[in-house]
Protein backbone atom coordinates (compact mmCIF):
# COMPACT_ATOMS: atom_id res chain seq x y z
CA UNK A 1 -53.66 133.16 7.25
CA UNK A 2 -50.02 132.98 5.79
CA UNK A 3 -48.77 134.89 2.78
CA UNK A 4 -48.56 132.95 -0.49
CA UNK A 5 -45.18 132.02 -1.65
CA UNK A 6 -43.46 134.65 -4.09
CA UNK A 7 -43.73 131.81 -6.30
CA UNK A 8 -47.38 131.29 -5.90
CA UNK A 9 -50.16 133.49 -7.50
CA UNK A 10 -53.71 133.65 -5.95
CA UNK A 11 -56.20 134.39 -9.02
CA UNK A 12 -59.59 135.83 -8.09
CA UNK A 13 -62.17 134.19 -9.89
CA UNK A 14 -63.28 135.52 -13.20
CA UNK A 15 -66.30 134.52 -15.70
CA UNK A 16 -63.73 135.51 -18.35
CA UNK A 17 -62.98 132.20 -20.28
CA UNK A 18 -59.76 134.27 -22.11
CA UNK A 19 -58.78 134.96 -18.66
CA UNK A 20 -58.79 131.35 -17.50
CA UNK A 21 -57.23 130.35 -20.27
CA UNK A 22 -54.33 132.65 -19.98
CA UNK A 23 -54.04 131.86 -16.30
CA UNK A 24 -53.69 127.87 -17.20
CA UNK A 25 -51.52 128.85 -20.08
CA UNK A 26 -48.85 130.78 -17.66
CA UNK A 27 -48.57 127.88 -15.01
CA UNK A 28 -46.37 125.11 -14.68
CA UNK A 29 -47.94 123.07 -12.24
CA UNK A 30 -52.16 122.55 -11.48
CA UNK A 31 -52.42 121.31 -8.11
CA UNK A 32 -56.31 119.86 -8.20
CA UNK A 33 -57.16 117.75 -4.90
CA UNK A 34 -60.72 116.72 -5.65
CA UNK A 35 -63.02 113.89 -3.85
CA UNK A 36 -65.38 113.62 -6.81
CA UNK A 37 -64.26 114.24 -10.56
CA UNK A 38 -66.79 113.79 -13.16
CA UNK A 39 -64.72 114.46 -16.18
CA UNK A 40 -65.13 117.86 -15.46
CA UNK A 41 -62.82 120.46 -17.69
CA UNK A 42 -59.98 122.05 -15.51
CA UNK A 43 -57.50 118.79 -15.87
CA UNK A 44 -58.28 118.36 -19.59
CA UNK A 45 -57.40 122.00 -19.95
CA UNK A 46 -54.84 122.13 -17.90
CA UNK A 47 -53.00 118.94 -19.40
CA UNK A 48 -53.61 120.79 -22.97
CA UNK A 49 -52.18 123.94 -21.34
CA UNK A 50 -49.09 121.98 -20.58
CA UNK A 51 -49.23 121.96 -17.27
CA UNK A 52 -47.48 118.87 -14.85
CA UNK A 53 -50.90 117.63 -12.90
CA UNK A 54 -50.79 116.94 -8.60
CA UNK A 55 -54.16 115.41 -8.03
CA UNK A 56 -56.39 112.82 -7.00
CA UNK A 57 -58.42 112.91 -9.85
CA UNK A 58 -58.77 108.79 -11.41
CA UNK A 59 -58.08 110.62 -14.75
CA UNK A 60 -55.04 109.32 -16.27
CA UNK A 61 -52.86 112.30 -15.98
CA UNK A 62 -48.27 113.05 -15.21
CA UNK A 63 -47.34 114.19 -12.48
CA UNK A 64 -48.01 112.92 -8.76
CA UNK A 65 -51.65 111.38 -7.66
CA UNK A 66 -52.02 112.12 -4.27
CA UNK A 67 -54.52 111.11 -1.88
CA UNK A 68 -57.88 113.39 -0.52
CA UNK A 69 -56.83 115.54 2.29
CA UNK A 70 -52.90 114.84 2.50
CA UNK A 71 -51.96 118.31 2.58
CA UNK A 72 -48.52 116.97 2.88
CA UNK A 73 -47.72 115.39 0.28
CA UNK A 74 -49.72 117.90 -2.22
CA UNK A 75 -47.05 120.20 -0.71
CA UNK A 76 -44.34 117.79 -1.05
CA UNK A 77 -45.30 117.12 -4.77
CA UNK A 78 -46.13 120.56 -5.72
CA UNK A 79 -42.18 121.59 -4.41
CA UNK A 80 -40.79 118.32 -6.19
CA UNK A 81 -41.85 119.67 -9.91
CA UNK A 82 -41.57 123.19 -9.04
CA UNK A 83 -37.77 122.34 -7.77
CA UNK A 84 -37.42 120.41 -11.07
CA UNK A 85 -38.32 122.52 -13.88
CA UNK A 86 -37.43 119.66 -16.71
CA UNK A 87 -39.49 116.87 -15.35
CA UNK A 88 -42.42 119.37 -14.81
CA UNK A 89 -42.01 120.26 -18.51
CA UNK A 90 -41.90 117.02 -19.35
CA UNK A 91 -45.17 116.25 -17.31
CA UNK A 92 -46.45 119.44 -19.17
CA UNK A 93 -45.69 118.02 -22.87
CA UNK A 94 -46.80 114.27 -21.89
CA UNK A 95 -50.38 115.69 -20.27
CA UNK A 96 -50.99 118.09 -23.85
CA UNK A 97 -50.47 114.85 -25.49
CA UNK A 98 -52.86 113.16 -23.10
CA UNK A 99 -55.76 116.00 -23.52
CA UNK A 100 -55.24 115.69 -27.29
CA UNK A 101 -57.02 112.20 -27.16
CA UNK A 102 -59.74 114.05 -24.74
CA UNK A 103 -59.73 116.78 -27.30
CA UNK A 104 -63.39 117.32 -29.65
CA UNK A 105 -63.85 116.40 -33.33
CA UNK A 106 -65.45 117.74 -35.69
CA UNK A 107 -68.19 114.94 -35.73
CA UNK A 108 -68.53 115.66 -31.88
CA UNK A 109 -69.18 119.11 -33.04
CA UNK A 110 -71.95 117.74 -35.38
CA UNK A 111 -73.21 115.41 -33.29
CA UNK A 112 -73.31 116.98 -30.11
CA UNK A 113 -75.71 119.10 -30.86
CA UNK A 114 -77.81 116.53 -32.97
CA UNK A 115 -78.11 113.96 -29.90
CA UNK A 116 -79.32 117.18 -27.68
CA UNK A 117 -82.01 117.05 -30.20
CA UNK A 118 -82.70 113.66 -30.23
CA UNK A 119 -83.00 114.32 -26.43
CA UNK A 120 -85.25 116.76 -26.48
CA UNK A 121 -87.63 115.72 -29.11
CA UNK A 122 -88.07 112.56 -27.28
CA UNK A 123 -88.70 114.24 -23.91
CA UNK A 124 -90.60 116.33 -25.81
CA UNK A 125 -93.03 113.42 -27.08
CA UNK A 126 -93.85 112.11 -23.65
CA UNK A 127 -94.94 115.50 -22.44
CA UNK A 128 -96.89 116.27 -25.29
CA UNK A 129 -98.55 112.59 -26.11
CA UNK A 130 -99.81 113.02 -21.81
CA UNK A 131 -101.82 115.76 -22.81
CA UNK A 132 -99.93 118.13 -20.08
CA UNK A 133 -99.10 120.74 -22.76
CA UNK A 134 -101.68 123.25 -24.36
CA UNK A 135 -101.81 123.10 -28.27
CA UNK A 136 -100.09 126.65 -28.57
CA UNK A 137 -97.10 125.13 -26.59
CA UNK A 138 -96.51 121.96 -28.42
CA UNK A 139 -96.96 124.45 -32.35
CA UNK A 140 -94.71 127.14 -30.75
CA UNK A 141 -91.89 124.26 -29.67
CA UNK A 142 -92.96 122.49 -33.44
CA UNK A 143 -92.46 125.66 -35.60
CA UNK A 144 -89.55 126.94 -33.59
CA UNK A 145 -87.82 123.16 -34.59
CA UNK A 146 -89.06 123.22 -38.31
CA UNK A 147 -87.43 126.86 -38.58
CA UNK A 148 -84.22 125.90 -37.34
CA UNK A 149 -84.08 122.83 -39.52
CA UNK A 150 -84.65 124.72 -42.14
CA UNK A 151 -82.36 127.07 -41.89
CA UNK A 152 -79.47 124.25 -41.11
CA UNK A 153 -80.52 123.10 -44.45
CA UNK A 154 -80.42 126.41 -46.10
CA UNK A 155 -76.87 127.30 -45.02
CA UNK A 156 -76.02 123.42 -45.90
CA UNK A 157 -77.26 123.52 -49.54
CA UNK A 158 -75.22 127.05 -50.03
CA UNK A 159 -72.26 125.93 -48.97
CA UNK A 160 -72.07 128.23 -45.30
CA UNK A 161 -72.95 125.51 -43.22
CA UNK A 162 -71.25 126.04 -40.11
CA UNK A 163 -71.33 124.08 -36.52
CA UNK A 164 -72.55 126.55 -33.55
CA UNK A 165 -70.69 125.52 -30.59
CA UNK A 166 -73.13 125.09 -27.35
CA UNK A 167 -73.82 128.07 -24.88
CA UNK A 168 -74.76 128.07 -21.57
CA UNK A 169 -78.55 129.21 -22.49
CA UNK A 170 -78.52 126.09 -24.96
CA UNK A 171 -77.50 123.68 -22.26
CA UNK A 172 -79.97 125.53 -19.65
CA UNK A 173 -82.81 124.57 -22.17
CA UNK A 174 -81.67 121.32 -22.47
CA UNK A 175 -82.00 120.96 -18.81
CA UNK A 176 -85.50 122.47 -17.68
């Protein structure tokens, strides 16, 4: 395999989010040719990074949309804003104002988390009204629910109430 450019570092992967975020923060340019994108993260971080985008992501992005598998012209647009450092800053400021209009609220941080509930009480309802689920399980899901509501109410009334963002473990439960 060739060498990298001098211009080019190769980052080995790292569950360190401050890591990833330093990496986007020190590039100019995210080169992402994907055949499926799902509103996944790396462009909306990337764009708020202020990086110029080369992709073929449908998201609405500056910079150059390529097409899948044209190695070519990735390479050709990836040297066109690295040989033109004031367009690709330009790219850069236009996509942070992009990702600001991608970027969370605080009522998404509120309601995030209360349609995740809505979810999983629901889901919750079916399993227990078909009789699948043992009494124990359906008090120890009930109590754990009542505690945490009232301790959200708790902090609320004394003035610490304070929006938890998601984790991994939360989303995990979500899903099984």
């Amino acid at each position: 395999a060739a060498a990298a450019p001098a211009n080019v570092k190769m980052e080995k992967r790292t569950d360190s989010r401050d890591q990833y975020l330093d990496a986007l923060a020190s590039a100019r340019i995210l080169l992402f040719p994907t055949k499926v994108e799902t509103f996944g993260l790396v462009l909306p971080e990337a764009m708020a990074a202020g990086c110029a985008i080369v992709s073929t992501s449908p998201l609405p992005f500056e910079g150059v949309r390529i097409e899948p598998d044209d190695v070519q012209a990735a390479t050709a647009a990836v040297r066109a804003l690295w040989d033109d450092p004031s367009r690709c800053a330009r790219n850069g400021e236009a996509n942070r104002q992009i990702a600001r209009r991608y970027g969370g609220s605080r009522i998404g941080a509120v309601l995030d988390p209360v349609a995740d509930k809505l979810f999983m009480a629901c889901a919750f309802g079916v399993v227990a009204f078909s009789g699948k689920l043992e009494w124990y399980e359906v008090a120890g899901v009930l109590v754990r629910d009542i505690v945490a509501t009232v301790a959200y109410i708790a902090t609320a009334f004394f003035g610490r109430a304070i929006a938890v963002p998601a984790r991994l473990g939360g989303k995990a439960v979500t899903v099984m």
